[in-house]
PDB file of N, CA and C in Angstrom:
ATOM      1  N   UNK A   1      61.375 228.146  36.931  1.00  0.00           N
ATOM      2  CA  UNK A   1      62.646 227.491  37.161  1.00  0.00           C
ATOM      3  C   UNK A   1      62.681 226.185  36.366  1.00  0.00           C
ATOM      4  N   UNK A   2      63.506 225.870  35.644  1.00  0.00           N
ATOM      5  CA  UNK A   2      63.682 224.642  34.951  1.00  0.00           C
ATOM      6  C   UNK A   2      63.632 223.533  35.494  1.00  0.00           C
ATOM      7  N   UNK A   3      64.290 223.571  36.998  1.00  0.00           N
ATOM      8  CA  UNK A   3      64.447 222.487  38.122  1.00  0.00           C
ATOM      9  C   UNK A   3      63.281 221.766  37.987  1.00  0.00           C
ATOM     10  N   UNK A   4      62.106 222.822  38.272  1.00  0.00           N
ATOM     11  CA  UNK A   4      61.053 222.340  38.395  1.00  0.00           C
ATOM     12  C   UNK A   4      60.164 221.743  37.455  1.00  0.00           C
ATOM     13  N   UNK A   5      60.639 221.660  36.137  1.00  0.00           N
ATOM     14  CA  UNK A   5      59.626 221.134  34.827  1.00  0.00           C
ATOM     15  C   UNK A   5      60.174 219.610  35.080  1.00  0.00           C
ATOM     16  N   UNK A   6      59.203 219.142  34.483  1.00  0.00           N
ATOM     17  CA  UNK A   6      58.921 217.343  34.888  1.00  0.00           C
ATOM     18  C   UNK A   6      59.987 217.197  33.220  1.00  0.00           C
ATOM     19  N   UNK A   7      60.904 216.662  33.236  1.00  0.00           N
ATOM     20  CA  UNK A   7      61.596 215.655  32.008  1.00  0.00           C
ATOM     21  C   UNK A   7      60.656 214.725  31.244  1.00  0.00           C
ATOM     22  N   UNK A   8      60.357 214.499  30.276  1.00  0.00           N
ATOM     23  CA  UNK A   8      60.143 213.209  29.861  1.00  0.00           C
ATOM     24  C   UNK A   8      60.526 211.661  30.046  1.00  0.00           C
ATOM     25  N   UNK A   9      60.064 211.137  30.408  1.00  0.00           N
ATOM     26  CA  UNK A   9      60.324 209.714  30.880  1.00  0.00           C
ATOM     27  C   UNK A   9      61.297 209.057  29.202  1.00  0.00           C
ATOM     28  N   UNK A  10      62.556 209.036  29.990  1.00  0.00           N
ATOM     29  CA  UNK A  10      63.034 208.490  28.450  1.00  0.00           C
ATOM     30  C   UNK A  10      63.678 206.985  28.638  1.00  0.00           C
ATOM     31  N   UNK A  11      63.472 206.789  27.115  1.00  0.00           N
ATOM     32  CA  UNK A  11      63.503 204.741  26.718  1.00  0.00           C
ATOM     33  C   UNK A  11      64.774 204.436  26.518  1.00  0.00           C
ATOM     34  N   UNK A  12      65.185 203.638  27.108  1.00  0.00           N
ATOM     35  CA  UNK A  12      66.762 203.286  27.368  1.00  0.00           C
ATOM     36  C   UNK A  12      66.635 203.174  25.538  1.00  0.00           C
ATOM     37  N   UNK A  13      68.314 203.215  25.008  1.00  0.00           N
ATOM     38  CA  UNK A  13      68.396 203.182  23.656  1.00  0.00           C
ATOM     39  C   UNK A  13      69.064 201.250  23.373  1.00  0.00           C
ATOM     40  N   UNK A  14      67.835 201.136  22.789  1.00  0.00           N
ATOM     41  CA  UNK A  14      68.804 199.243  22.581  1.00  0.00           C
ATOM     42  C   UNK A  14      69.482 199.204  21.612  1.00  0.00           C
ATOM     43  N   UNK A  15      70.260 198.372  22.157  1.00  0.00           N
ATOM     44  CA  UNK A  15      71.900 198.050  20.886  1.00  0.00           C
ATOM     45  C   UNK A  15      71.628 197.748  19.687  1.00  0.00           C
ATOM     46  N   UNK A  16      72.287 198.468  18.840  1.00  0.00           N
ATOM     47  CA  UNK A  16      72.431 198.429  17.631  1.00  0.00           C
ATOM     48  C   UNK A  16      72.243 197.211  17.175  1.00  0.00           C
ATOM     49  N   UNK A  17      71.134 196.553  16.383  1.00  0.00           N
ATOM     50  CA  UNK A  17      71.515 195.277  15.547  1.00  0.00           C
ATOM     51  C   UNK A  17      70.400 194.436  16.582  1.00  0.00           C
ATOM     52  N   UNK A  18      69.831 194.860  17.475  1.00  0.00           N
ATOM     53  CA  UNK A  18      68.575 194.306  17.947  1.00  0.00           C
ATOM     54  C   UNK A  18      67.007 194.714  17.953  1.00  0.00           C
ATOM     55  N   UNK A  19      66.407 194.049  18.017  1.00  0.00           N
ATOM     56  CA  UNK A  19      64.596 194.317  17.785  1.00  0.00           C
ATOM     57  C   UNK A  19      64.436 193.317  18.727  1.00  0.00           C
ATOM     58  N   UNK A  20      63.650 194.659  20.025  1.00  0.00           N
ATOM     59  CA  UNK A  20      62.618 194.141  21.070  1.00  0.00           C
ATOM     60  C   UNK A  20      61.712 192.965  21.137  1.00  0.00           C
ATOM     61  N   UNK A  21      62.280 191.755  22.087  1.00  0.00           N
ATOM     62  CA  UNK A  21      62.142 190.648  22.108  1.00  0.00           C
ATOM     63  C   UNK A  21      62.801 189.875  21.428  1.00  0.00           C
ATOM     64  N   UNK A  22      63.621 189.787  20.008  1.00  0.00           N
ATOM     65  CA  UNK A  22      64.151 189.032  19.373  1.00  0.00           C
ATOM     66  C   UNK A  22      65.134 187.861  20.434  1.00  0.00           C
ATOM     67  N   UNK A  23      64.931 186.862  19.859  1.00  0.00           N
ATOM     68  CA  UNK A  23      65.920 185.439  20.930  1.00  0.00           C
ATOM     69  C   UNK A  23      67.153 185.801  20.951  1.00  0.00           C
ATOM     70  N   UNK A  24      67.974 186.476  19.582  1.00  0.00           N
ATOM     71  CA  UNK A  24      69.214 186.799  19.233  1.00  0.00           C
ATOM     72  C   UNK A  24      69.652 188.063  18.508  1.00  0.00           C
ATOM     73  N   UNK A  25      70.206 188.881  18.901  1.00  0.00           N
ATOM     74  CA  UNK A  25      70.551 189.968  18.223  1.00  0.00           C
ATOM     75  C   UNK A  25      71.147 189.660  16.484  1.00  0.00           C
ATOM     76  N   UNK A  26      70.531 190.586  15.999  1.00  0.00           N
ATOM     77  CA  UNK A  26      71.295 190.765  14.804  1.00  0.00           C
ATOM     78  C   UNK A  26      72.795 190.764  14.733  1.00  0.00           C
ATOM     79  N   UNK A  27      73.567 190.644  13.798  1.00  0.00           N
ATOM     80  CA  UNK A  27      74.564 190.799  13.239  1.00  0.00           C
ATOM     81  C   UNK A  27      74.944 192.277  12.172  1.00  0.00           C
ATOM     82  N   UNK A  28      75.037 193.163  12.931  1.00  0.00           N
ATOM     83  CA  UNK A  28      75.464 194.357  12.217  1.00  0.00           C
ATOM     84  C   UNK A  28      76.795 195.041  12.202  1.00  0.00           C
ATOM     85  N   UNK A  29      77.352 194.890  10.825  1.00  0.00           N
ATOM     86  CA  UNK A  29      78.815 195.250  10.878  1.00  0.00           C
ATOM     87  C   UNK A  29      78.313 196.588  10.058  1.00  0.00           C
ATOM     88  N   UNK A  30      80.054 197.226   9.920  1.00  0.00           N
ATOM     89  CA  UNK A  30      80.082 198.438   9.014  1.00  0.00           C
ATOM     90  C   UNK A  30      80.404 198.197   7.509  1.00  0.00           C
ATOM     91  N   UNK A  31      79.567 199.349   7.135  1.00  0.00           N
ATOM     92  CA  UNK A  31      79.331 198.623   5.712  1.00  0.00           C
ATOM     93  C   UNK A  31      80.741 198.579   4.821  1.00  0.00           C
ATOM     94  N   UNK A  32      81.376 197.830   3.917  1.00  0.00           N
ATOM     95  CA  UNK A  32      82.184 198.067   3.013  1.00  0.00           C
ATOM     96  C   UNK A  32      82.427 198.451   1.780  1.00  0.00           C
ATOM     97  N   UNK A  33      81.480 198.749   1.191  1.00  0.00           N
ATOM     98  CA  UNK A  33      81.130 198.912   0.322  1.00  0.00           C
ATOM     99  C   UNK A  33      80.894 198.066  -1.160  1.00  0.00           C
ATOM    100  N   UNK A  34      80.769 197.053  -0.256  1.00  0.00           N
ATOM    101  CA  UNK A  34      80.647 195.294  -1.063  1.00  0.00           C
ATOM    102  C   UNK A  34      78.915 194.803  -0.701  1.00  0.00           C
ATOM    103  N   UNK A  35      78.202 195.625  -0.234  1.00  0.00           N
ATOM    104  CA  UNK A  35      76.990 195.295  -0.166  1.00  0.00           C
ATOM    105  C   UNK A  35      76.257 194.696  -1.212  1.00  0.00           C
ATOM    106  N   UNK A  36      75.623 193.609  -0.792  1.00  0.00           N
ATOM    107  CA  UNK A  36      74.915 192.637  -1.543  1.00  0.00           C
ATOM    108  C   UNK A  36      74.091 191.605  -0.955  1.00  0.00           C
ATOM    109  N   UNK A  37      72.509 192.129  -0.363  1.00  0.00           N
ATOM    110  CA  UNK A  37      71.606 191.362   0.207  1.00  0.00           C
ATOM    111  C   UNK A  37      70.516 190.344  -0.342  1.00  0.00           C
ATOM    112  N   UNK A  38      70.886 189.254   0.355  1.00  0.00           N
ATOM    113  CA  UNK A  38      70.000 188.194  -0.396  1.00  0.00           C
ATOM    114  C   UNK A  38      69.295 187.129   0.918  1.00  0.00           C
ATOM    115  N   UNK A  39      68.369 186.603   0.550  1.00  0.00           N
ATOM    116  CA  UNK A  39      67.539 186.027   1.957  1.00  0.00           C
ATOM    117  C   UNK A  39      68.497 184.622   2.577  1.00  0.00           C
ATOM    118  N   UNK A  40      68.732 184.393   3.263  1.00  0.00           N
ATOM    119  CA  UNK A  40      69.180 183.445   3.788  1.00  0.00           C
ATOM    120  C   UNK A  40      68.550 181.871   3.641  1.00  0.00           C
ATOM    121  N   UNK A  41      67.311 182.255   3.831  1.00  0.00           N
ATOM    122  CA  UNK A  41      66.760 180.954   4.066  1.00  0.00           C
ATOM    123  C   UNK A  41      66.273 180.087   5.418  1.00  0.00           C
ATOM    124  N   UNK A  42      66.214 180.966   6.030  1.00  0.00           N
ATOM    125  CA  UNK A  42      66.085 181.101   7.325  1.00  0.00           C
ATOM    126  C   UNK A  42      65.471 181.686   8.214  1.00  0.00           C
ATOM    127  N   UNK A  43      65.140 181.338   9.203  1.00  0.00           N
ATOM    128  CA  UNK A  43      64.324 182.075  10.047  1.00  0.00           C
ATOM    129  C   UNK A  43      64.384 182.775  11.692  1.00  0.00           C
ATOM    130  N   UNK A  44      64.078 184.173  11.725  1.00  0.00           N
ATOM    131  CA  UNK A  44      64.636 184.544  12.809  1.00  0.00           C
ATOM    132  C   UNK A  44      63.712 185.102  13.477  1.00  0.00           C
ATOM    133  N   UNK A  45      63.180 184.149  14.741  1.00  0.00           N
ATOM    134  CA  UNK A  45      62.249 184.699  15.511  1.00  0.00           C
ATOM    135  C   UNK A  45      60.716 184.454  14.720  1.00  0.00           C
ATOM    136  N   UNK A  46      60.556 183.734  13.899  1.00  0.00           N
ATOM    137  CA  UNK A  46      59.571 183.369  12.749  1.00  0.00           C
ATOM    138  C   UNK A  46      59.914 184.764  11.373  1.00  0.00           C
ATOM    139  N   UNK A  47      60.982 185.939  11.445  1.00  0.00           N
ATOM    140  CA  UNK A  47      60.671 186.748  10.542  1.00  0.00           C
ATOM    141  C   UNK A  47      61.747 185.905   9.077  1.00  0.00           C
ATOM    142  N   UNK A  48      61.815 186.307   7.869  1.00  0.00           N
ATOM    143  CA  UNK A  48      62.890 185.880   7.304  1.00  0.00           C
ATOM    144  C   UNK A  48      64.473 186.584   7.143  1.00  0.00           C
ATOM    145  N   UNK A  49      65.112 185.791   7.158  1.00  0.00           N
ATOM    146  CA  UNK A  49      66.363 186.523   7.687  1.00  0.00           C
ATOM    147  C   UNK A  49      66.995 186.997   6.540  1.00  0.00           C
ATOM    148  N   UNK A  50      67.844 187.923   6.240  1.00  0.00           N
ATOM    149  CA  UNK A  50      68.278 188.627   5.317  1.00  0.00           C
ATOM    150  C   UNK A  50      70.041 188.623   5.499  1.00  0.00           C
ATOM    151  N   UNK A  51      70.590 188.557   4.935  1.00  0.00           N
ATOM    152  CA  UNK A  51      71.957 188.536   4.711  1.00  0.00           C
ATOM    153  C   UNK A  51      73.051 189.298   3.733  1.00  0.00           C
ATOM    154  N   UNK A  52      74.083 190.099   4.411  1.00  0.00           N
ATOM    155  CA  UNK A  52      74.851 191.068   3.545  1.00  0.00           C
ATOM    156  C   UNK A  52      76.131 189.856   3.530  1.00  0.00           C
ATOM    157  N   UNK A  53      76.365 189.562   2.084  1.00  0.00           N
ATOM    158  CA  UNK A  53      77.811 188.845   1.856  1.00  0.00           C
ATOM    159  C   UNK A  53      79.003 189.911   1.731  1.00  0.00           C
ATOM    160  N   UNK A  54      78.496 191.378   1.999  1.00  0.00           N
ATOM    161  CA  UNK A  54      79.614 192.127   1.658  1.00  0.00           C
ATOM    162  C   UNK A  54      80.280 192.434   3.157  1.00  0.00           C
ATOM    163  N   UNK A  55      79.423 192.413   4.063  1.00  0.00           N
ATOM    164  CA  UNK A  55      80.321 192.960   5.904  1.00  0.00           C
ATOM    165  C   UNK A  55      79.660 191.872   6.711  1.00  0.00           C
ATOM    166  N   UNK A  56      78.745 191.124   6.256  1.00  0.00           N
ATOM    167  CA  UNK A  56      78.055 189.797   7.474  1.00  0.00           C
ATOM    168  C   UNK A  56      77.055 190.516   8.148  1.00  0.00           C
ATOM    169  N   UNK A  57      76.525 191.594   7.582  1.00  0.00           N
ATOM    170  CA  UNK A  57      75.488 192.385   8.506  1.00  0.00           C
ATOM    171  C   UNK A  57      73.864 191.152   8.391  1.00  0.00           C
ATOM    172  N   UNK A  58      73.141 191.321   9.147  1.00  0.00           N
ATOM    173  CA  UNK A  58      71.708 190.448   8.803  1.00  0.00           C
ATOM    174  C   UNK A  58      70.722 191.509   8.954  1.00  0.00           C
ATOM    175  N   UNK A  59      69.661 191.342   8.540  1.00  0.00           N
ATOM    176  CA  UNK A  59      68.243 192.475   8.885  1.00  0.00           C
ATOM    177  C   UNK A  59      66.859 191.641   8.250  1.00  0.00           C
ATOM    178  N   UNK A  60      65.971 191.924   9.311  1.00  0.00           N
ATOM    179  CA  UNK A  60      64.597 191.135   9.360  1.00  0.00           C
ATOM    180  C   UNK A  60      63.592 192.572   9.364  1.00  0.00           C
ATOM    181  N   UNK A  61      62.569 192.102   8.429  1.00  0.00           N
ATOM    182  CA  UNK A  61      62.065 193.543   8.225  1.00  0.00           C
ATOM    183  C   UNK A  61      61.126 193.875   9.756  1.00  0.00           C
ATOM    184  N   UNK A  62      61.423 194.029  10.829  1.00  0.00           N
ATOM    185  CA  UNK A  62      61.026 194.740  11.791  1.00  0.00           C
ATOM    186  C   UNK A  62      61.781 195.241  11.899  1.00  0.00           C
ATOM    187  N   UNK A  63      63.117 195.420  11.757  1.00  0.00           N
ATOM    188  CA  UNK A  63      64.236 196.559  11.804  1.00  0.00           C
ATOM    189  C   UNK A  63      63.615 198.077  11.143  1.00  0.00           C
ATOM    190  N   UNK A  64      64.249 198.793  12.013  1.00  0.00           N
ATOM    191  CA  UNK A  64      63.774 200.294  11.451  1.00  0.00           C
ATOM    192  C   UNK A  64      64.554 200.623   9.980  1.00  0.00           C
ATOM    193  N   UNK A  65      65.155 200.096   9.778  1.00  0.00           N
ATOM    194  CA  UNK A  65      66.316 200.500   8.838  1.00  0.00           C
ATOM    195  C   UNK A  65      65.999 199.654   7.421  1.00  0.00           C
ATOM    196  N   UNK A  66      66.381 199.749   6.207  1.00  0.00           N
ATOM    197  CA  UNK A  66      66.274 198.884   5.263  1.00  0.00           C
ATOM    198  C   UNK A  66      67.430 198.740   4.482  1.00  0.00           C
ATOM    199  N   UNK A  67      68.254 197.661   3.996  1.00  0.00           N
ATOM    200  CA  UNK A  67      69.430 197.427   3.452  1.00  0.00           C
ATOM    201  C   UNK A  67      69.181 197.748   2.098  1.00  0.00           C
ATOM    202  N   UNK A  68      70.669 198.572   1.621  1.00  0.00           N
ATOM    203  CA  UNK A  68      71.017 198.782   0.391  1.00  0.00           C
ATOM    204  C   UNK A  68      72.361 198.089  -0.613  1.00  0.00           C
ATOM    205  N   UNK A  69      71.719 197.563  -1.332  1.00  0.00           N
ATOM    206  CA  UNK A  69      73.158 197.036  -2.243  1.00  0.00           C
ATOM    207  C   UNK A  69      74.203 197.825  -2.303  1.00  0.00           C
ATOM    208  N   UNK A  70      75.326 197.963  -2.884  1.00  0.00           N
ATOM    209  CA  UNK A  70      76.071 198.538  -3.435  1.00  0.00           C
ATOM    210  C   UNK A  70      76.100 199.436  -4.433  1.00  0.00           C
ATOM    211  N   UNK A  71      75.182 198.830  -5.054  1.00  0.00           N
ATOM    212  CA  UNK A  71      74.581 199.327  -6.469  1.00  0.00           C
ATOM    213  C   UNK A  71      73.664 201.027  -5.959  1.00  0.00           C
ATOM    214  N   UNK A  72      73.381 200.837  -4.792  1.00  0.00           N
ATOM    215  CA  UNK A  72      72.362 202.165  -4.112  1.00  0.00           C
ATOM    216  C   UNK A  72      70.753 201.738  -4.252  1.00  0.00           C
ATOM    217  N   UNK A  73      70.648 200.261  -4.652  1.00  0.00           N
ATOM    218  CA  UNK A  73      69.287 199.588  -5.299  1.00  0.00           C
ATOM    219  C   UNK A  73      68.783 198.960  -3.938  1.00  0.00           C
ATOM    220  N   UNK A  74      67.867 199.057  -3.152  1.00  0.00           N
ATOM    221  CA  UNK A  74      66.689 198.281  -2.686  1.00  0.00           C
ATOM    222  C   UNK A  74      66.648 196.719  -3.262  1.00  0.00           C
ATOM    223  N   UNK A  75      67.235 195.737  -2.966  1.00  0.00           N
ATOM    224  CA  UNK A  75      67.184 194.203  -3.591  1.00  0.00           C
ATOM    225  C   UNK A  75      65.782 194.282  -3.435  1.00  0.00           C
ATOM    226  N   UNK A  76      65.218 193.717  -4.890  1.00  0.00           N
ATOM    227  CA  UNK A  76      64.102 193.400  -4.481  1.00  0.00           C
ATOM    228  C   UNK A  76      63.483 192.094  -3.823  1.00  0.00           C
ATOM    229  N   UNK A  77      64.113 191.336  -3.675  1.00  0.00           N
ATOM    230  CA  UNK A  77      63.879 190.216  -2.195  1.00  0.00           C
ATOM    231  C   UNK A  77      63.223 190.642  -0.874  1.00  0.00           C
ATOM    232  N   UNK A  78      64.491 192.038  -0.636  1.00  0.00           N
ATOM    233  CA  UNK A  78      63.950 192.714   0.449  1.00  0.00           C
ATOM    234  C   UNK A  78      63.143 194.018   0.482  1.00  0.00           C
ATOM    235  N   UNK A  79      62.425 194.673  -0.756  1.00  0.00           N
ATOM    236  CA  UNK A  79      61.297 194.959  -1.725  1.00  0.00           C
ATOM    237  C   UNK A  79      60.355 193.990  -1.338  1.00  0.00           C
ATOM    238  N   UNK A  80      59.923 193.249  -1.586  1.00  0.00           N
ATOM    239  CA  UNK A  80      58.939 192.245  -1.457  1.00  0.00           C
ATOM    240  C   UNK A  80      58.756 191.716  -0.002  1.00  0.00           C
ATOM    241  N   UNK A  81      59.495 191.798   0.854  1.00  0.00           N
ATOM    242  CA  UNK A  81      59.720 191.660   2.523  1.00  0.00           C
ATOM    243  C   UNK A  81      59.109 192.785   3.247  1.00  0.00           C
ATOM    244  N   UNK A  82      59.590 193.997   2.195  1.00  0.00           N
ATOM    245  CA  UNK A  82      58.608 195.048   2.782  1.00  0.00           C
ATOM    246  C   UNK A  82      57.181 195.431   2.198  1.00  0.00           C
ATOM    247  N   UNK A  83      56.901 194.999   1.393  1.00  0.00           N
ATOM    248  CA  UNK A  83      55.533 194.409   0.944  1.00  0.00           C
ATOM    249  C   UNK A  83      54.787 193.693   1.861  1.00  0.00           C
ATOM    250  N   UNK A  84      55.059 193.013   2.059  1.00  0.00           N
ATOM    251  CA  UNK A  84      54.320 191.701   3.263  1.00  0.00           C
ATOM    252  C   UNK A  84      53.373 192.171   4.152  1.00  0.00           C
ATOM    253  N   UNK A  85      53.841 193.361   4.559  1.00  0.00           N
ATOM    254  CA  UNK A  85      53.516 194.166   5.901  1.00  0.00           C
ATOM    255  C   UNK A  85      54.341 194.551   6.632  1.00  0.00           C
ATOM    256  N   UNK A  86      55.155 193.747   6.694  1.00  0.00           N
ATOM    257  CA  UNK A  86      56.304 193.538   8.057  1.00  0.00           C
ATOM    258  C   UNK A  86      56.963 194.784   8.581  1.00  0.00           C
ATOM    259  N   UNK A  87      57.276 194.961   9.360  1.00  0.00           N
ATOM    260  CA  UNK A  87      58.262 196.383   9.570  1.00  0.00           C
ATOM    261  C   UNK A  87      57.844 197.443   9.341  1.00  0.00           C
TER     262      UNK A  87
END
């Protein structure tokens, strides 16, 4: 009987545009197709913060995800972020 098989214990799904523990959620919009990531200069949670001037999206390389220009290119800023180790 199916009733009877044990489920997997499942992990609530966290909101889009956050990483577990972070002080402040990310900033994730939809993309426009004006993508263009460059580092901020800044720091989030000690990681470095990353910035889209094309929708205001942000991403710190512990994000599962990795930002793409417009161009379909990997910036290499954030190339070298994922170098580090990070994420």
């Amino acid at each position: 009987m199916l009733a009877d098989r044990k489920q997997p214990a499942r992990r609530a799904a966290r909101p889009l545009g956050s990483v577990d523990g972070m002080s402040a959620p990310l900033e994730i919009a939809a993309c426009r197709r004006l993508c263009s990531w460059a580092e901020t200069g800044r720091l989030r949670d000690g990681e470095r913060l990353f910035a889209c001037s094309g929708c205001g999206s942000e991403w710190v390389a512990s994000e599962p995800w990795t930002p793409i220009d417009h161009t379909g290119v990997i910036p290499p800023a954030v190339q070298a972020e994922r170098r580090r180790g990070r994420g």
